[in-house]
PDB file of N, CA and C in Angstrom:
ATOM      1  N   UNK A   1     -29.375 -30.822   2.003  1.00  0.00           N
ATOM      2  CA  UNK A   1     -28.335 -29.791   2.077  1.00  0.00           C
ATOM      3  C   UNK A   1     -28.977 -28.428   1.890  1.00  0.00           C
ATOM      4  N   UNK A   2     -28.258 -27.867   2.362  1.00  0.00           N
ATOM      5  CA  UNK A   2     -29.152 -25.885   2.235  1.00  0.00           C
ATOM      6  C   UNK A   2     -27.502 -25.242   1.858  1.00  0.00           C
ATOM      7  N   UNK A   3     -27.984 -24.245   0.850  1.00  0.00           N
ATOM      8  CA  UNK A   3     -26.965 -23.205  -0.053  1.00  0.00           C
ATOM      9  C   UNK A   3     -26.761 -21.931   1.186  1.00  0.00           C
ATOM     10  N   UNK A   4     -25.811 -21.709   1.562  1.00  0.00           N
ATOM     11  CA  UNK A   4     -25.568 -20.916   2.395  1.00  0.00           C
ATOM     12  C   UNK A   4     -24.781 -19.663   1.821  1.00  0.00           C
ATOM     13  N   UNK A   5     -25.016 -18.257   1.546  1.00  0.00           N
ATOM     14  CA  UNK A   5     -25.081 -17.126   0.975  1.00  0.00           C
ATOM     15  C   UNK A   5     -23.866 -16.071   2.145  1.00  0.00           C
ATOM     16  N   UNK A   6     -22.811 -16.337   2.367  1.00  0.00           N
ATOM     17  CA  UNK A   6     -21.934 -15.287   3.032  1.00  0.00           C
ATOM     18  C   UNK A   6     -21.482 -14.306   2.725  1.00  0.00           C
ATOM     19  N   UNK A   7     -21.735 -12.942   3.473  1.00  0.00           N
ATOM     20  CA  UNK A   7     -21.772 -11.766   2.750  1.00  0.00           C
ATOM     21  C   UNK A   7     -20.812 -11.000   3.970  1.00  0.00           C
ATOM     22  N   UNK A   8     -19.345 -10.706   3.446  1.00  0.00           N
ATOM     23  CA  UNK A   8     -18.392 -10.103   4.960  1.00  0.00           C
ATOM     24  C   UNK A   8     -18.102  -8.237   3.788  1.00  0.00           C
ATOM     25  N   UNK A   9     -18.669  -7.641   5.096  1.00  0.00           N
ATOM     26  CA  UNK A   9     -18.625  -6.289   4.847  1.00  0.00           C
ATOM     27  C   UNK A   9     -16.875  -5.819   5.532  1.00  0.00           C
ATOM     28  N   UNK A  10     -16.348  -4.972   4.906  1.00  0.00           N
ATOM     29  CA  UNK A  10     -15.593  -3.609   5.167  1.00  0.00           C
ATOM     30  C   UNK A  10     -15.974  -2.963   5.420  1.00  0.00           C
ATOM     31  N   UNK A  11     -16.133  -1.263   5.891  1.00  0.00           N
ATOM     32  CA  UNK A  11     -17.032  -0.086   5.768  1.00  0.00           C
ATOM     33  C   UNK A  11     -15.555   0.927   5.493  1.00  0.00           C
ATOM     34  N   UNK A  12     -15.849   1.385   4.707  1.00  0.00           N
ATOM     35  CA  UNK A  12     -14.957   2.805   4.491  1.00  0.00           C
ATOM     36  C   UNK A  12     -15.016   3.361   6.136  1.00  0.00           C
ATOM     37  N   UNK A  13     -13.663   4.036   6.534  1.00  0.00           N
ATOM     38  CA  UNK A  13     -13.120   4.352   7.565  1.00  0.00           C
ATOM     39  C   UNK A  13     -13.635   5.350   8.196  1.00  0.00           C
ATOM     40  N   UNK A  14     -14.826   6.623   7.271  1.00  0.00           N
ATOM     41  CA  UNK A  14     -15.570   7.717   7.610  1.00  0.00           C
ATOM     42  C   UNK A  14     -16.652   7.052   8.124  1.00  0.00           C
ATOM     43  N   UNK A  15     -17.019   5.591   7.638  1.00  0.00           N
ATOM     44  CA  UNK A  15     -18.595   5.002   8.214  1.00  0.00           C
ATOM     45  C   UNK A  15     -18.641   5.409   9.809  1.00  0.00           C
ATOM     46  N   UNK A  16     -20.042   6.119   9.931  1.00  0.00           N
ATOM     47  CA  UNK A  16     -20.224   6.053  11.469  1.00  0.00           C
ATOM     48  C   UNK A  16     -21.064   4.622  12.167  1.00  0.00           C
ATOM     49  N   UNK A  17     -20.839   4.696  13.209  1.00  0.00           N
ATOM     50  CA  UNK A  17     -21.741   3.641  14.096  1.00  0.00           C
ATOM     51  C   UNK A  17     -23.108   3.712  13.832  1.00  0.00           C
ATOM     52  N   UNK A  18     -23.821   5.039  13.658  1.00  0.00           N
ATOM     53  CA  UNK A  18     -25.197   5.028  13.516  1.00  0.00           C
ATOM     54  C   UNK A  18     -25.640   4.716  11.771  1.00  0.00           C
ATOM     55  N   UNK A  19     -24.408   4.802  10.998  1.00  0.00           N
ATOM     56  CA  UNK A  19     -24.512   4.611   9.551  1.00  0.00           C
ATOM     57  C   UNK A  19     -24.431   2.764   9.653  1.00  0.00           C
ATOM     58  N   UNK A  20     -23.714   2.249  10.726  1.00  0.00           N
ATOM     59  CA  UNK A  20     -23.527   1.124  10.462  1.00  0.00           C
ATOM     60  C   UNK A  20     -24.660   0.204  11.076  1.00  0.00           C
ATOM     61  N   UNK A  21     -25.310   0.933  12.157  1.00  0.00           N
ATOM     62  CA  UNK A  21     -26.326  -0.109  12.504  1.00  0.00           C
ATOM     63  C   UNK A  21     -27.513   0.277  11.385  1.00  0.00           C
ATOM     64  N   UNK A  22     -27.625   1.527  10.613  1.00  0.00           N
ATOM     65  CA  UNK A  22     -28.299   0.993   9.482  1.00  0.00           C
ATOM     66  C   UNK A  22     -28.727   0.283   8.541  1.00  0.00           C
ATOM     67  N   UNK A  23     -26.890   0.391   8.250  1.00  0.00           N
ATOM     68  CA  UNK A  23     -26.934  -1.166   7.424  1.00  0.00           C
ATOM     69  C   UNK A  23     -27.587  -2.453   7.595  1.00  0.00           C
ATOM     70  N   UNK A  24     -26.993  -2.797   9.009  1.00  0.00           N
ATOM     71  CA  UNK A  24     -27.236  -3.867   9.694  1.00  0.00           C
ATOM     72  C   UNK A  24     -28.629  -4.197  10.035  1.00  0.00           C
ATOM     73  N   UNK A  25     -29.832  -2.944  10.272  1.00  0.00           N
ATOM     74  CA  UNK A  25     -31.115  -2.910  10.032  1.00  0.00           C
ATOM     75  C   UNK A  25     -31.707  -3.345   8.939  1.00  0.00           C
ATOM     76  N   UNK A  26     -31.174  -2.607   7.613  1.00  0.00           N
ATOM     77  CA  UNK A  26     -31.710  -2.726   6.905  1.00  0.00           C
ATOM     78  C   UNK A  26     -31.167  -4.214   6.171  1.00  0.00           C
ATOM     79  N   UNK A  27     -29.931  -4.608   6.159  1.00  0.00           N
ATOM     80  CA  UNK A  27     -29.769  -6.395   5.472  1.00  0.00           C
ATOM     81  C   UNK A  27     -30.629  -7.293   6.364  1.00  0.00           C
ATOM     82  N   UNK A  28     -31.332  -6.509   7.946  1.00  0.00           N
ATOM     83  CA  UNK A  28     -31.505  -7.723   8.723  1.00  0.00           C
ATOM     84  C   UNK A  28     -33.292  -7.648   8.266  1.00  0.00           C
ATOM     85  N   UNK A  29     -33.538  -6.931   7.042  1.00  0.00           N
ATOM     86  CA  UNK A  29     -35.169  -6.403   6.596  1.00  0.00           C
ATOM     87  C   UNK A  29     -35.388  -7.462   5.481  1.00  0.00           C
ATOM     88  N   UNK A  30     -34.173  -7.713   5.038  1.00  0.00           N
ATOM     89  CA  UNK A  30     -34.739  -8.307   3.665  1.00  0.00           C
ATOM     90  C   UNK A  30     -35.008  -9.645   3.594  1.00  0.00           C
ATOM     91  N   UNK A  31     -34.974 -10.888   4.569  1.00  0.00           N
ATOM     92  CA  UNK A  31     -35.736 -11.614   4.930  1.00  0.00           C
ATOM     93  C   UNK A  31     -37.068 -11.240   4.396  1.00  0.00           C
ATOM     94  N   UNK A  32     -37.679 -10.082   5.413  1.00  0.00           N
ATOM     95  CA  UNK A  32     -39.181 -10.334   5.454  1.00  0.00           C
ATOM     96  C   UNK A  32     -39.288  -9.537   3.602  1.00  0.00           C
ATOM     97  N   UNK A  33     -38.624  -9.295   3.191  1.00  0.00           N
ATOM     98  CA  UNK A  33     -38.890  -8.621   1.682  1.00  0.00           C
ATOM     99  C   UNK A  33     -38.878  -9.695   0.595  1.00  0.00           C
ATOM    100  N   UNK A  34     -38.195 -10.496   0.555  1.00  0.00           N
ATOM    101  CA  UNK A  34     -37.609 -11.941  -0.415  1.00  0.00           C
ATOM    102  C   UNK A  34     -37.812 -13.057  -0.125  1.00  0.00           C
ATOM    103  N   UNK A  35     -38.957 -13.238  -0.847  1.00  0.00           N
ATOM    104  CA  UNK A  35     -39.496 -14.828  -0.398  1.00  0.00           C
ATOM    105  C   UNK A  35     -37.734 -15.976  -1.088  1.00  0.00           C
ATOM    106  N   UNK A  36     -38.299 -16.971  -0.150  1.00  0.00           N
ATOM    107  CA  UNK A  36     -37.047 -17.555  -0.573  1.00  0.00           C
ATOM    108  C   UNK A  36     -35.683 -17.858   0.397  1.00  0.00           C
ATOM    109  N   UNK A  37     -35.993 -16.759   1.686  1.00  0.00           N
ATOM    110  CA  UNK A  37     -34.733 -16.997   2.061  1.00  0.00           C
ATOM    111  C   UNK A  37     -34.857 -17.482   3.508  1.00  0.00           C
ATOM    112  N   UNK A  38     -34.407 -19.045   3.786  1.00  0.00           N
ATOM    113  CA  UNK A  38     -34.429 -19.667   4.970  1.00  0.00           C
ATOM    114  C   UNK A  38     -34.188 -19.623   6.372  1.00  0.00           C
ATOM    115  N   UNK A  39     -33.082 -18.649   6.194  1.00  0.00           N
ATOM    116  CA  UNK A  39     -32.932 -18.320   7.386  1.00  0.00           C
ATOM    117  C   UNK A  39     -31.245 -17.036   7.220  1.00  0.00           C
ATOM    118  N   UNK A  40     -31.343 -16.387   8.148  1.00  0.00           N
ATOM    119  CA  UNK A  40     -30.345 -15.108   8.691  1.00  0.00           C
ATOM    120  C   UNK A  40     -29.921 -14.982   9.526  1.00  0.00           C
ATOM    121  N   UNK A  41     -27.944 -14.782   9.162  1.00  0.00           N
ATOM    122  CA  UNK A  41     -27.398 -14.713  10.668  1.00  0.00           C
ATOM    123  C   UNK A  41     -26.635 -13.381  10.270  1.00  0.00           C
ATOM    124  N   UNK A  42     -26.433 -12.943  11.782  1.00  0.00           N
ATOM    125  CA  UNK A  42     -25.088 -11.653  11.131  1.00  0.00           C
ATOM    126  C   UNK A  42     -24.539 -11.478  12.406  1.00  0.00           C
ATOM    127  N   UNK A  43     -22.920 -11.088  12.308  1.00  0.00           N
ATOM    128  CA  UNK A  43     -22.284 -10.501  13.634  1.00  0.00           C
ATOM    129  C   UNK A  43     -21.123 -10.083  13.031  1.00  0.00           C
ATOM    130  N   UNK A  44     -20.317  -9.347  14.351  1.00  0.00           N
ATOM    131  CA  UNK A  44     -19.284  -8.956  14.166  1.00  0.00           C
ATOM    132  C   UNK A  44     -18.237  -9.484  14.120  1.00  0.00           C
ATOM    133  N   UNK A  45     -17.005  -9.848  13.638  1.00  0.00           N
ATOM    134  CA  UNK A  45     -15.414 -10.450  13.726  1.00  0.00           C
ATOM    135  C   UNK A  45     -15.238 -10.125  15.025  1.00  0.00           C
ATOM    136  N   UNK A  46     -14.778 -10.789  15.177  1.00  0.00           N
ATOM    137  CA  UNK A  46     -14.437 -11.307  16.619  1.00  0.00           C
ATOM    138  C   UNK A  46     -13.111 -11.783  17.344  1.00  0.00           C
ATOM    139  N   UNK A  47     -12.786 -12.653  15.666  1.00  0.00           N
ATOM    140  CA  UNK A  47     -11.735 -13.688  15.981  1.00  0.00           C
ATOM    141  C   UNK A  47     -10.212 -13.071  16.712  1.00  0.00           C
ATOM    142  N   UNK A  48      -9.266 -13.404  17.278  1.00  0.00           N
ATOM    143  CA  UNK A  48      -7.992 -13.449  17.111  1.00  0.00           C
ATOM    144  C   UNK A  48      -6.890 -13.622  16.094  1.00  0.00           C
ATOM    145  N   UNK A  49      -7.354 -13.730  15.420  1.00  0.00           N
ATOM    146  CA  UNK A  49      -6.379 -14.392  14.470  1.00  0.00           C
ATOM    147  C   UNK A  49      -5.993 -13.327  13.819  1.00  0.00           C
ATOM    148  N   UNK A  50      -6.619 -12.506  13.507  1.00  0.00           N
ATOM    149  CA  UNK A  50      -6.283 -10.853  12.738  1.00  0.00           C
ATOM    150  C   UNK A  50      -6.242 -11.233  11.251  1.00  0.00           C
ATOM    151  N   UNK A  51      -7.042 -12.183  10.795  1.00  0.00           N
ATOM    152  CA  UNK A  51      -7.111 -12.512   8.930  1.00  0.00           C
ATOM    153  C   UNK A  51      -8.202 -12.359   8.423  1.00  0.00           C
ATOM    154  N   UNK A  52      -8.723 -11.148   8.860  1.00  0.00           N
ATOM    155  CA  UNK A  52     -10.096 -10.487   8.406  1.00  0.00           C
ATOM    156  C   UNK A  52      -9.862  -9.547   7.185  1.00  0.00           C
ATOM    157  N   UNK A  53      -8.620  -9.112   6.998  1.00  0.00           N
ATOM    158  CA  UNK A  53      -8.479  -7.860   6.275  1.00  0.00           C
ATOM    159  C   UNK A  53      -9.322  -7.149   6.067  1.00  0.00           C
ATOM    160  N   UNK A  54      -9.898  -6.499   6.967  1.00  0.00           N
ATOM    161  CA  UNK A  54     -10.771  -5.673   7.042  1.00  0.00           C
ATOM    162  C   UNK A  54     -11.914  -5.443   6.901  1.00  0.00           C
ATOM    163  N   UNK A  55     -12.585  -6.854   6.804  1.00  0.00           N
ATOM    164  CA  UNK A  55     -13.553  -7.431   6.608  1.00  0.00           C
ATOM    165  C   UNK A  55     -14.525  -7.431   8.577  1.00  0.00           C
ATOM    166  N   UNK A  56     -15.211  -6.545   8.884  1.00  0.00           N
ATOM    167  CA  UNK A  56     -15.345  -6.360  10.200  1.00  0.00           C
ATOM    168  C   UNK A  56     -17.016  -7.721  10.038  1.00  0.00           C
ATOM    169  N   UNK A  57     -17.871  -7.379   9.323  1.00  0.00           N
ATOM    170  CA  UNK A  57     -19.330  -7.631   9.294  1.00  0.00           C
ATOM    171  C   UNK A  57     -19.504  -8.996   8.216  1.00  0.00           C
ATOM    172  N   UNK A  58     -20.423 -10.115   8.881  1.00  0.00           N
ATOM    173  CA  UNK A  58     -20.524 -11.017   8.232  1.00  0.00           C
ATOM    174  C   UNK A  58     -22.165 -11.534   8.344  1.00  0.00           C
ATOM    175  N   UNK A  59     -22.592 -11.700   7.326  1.00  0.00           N
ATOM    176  CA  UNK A  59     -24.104 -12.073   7.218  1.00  0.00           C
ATOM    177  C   UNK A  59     -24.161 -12.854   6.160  1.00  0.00           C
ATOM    178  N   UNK A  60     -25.148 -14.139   6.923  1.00  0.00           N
ATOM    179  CA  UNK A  60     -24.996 -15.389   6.742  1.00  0.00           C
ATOM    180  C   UNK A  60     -26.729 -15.782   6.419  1.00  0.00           C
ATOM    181  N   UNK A  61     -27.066 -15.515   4.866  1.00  0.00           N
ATOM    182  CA  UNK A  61     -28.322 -16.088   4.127  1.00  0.00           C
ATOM    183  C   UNK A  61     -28.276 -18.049   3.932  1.00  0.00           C
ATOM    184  N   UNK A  62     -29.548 -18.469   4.443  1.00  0.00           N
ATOM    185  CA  UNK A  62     -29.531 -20.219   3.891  1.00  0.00           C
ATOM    186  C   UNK A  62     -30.683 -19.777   3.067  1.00  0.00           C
ATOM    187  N   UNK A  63     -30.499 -20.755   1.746  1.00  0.00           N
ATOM    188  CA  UNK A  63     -31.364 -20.955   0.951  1.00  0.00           C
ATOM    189  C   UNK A  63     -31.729 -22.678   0.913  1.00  0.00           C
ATOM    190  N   UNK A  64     -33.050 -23.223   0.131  1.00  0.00           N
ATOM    191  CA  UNK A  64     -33.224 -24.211  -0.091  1.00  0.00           C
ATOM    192  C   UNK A  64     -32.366 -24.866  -1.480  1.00  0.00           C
ATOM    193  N   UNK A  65     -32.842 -23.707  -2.113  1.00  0.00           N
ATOM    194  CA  UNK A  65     -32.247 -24.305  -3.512  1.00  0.00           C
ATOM    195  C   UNK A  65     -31.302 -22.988  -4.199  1.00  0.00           C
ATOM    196  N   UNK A  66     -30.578 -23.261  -5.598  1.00  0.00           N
ATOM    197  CA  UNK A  66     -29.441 -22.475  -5.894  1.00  0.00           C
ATOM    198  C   UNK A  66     -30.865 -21.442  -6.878  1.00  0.00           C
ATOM    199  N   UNK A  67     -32.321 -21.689  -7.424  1.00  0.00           N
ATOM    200  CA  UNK A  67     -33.076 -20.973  -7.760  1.00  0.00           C
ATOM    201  C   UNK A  67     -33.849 -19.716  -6.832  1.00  0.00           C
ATOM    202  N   UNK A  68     -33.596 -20.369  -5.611  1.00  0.00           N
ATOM    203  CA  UNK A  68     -33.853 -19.658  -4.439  1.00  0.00           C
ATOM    204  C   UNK A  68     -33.171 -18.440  -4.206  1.00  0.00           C
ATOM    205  N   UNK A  69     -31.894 -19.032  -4.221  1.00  0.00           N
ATOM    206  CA  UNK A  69     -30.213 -17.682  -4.041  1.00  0.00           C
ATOM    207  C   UNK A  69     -30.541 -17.056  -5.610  1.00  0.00           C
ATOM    208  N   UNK A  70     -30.627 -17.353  -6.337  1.00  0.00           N
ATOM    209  CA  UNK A  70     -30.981 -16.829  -7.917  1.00  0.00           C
ATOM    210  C   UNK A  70     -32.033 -16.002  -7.835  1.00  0.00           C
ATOM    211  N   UNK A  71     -32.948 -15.996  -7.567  1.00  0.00           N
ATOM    212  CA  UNK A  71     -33.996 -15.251  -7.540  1.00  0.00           C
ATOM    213  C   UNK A  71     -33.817 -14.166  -6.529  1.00  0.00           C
ATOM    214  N   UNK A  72     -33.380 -14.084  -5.192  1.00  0.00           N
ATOM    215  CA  UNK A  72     -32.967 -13.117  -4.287  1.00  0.00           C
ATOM    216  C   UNK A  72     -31.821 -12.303  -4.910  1.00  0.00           C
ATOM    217  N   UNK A  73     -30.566 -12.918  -5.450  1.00  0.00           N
ATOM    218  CA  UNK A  73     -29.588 -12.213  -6.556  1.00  0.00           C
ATOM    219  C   UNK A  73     -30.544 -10.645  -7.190  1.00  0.00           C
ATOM    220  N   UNK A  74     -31.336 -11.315  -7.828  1.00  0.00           N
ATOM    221  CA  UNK A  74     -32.390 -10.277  -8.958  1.00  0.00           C
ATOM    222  C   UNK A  74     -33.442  -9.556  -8.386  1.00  0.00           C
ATOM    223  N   UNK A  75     -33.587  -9.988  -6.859  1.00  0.00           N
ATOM    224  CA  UNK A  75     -35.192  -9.445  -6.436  1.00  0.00           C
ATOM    225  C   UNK A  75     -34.568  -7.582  -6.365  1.00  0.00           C
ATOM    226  N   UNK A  76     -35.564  -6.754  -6.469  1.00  0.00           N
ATOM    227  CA  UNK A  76     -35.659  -5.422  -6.292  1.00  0.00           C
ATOM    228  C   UNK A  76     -35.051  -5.305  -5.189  1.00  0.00           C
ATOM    229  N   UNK A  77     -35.928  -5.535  -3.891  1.00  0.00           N
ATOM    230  CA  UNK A  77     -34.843  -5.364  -2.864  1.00  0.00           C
ATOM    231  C   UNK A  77     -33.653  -5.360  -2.419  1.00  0.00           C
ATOM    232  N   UNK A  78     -33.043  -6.487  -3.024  1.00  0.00           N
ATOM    233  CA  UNK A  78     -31.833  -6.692  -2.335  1.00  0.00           C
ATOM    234  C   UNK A  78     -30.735  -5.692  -3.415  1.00  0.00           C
ATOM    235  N   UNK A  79     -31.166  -5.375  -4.962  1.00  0.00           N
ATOM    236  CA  UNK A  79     -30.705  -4.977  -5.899  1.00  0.00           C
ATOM    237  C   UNK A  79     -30.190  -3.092  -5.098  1.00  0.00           C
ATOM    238  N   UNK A  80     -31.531  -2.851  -4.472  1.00  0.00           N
ATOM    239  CA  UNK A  80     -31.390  -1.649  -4.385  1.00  0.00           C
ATOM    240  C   UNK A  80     -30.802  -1.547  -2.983  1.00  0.00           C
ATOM    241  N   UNK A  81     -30.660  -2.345  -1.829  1.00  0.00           N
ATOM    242  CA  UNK A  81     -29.899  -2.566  -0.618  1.00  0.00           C
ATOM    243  C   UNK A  81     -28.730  -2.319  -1.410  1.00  0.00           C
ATOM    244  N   UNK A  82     -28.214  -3.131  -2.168  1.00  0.00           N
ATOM    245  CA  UNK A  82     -26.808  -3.629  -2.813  1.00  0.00           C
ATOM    246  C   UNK A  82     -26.632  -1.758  -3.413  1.00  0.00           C
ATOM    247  N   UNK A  83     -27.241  -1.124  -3.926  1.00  0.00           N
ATOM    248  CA  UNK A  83     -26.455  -0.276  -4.442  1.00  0.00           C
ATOM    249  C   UNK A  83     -26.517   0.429  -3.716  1.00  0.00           C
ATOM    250  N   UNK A  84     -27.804   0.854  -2.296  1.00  0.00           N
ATOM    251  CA  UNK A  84     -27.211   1.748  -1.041  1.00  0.00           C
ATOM    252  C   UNK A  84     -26.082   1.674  -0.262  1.00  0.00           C
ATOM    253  N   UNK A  85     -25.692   0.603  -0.293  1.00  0.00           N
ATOM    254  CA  UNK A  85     -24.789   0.347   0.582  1.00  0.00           C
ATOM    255  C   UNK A  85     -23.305   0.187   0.144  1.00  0.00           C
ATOM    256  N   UNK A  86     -23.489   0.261  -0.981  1.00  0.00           N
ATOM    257  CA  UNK A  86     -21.981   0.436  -1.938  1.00  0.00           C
ATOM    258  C   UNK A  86     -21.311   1.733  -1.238  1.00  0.00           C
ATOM    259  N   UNK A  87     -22.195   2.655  -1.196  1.00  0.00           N
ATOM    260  CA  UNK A  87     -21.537   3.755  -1.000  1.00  0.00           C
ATOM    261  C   UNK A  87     -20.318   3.922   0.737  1.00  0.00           C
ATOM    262  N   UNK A  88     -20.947   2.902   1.469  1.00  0.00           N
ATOM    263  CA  UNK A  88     -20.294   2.161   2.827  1.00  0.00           C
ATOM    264  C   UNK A  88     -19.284   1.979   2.612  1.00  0.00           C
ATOM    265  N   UNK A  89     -19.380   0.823   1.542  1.00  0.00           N
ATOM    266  CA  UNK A  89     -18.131  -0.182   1.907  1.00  0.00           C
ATOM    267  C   UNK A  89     -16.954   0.149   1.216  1.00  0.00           C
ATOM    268  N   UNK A  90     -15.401  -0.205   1.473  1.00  0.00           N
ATOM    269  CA  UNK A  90     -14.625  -0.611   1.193  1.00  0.00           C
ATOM    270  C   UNK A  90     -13.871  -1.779   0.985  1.00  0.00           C
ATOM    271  N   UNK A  91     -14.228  -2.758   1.462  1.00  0.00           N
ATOM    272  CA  UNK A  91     -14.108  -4.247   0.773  1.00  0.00           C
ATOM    273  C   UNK A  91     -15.511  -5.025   0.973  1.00  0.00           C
ATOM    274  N   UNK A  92     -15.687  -5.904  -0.045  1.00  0.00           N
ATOM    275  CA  UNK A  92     -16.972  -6.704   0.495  1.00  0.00           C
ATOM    276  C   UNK A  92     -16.410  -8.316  -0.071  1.00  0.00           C
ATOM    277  N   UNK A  93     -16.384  -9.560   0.645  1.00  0.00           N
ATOM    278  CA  UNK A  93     -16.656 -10.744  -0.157  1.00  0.00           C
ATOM    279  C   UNK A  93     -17.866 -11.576   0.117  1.00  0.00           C
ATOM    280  N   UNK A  94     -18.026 -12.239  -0.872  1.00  0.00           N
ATOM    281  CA  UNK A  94     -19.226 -13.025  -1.222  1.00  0.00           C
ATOM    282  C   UNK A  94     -18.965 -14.408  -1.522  1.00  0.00           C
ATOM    283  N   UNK A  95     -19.284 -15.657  -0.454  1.00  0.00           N
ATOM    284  CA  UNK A  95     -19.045 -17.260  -0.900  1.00  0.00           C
ATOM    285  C   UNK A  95     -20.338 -17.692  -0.488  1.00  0.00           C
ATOM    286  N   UNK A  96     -20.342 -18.540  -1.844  1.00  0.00           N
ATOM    287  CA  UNK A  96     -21.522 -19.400  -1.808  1.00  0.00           C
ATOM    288  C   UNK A  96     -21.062 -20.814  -1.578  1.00  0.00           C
ATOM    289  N   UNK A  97     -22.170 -21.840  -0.863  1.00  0.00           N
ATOM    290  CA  UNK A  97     -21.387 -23.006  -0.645  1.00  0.00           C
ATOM    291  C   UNK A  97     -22.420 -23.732  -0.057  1.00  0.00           C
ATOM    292  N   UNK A  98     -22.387 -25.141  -0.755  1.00  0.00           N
ATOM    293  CA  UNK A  98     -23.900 -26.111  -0.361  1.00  0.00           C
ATOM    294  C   UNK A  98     -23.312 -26.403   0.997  1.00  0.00           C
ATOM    295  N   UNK A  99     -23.851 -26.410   2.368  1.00  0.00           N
ATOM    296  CA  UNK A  99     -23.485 -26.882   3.214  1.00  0.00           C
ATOM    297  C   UNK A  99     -23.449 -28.239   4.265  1.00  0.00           C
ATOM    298  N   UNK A 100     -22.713 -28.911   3.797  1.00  0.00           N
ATOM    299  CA  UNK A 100     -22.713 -30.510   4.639  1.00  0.00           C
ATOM    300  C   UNK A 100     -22.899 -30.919   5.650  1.00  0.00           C
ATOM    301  N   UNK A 101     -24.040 -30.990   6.253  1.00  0.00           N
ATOM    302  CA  UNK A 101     -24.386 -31.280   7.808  1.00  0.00           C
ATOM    303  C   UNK A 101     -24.303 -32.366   7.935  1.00  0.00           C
TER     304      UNK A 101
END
């Protein structure tokens, strides 16, 4: 089984496009910064259904183990991503979840 790390962004309503593919640069960096992390997905909502609440951006970390996601939690990098990017958002959620293939 692999721990799968889902991270769905909001952006405050002033965010520009060129502020947002920043973001999206820079969460798509920290792979190569944090040992530990298996693999990275990210895209945009898409769906129909309209039960995003505003949740536009979703990026999708696998880990091996829950020491793995633990250690990326605390690494420098992602600590200091996490507080650049606060200033973005307006909603963010976060589910963790062993995944059953």
């Amino acid at each position: 089984m692999k721990l799968r790390h889902v991270v769905l962004f909001g952006f405050k309503t002033a965010v520009s496009e060129a502020e947002t593919s920043e973001i999206v640069r820079r969460f798509h960096a920290l792979p190569a910064e944090v040992p530990g992390i298996d693999g990275f997905e990210s895209g945009v909502n898409n769906s129909p259904e309209g039960l995003n609440r505003g949740l536009t951006h979703a990026f999708t970390l696998t880990f091996a183990t829950a020491e793995a996601r633990d250690a990326y939690l605390a690494h420098p990098a992602h600590l200091a991503f996490a507080i650049w990017v606060g200033q973005f958002i307006e909603a963010v959620t976060v589910v963790d979840y062993w995944a059953e293939v």
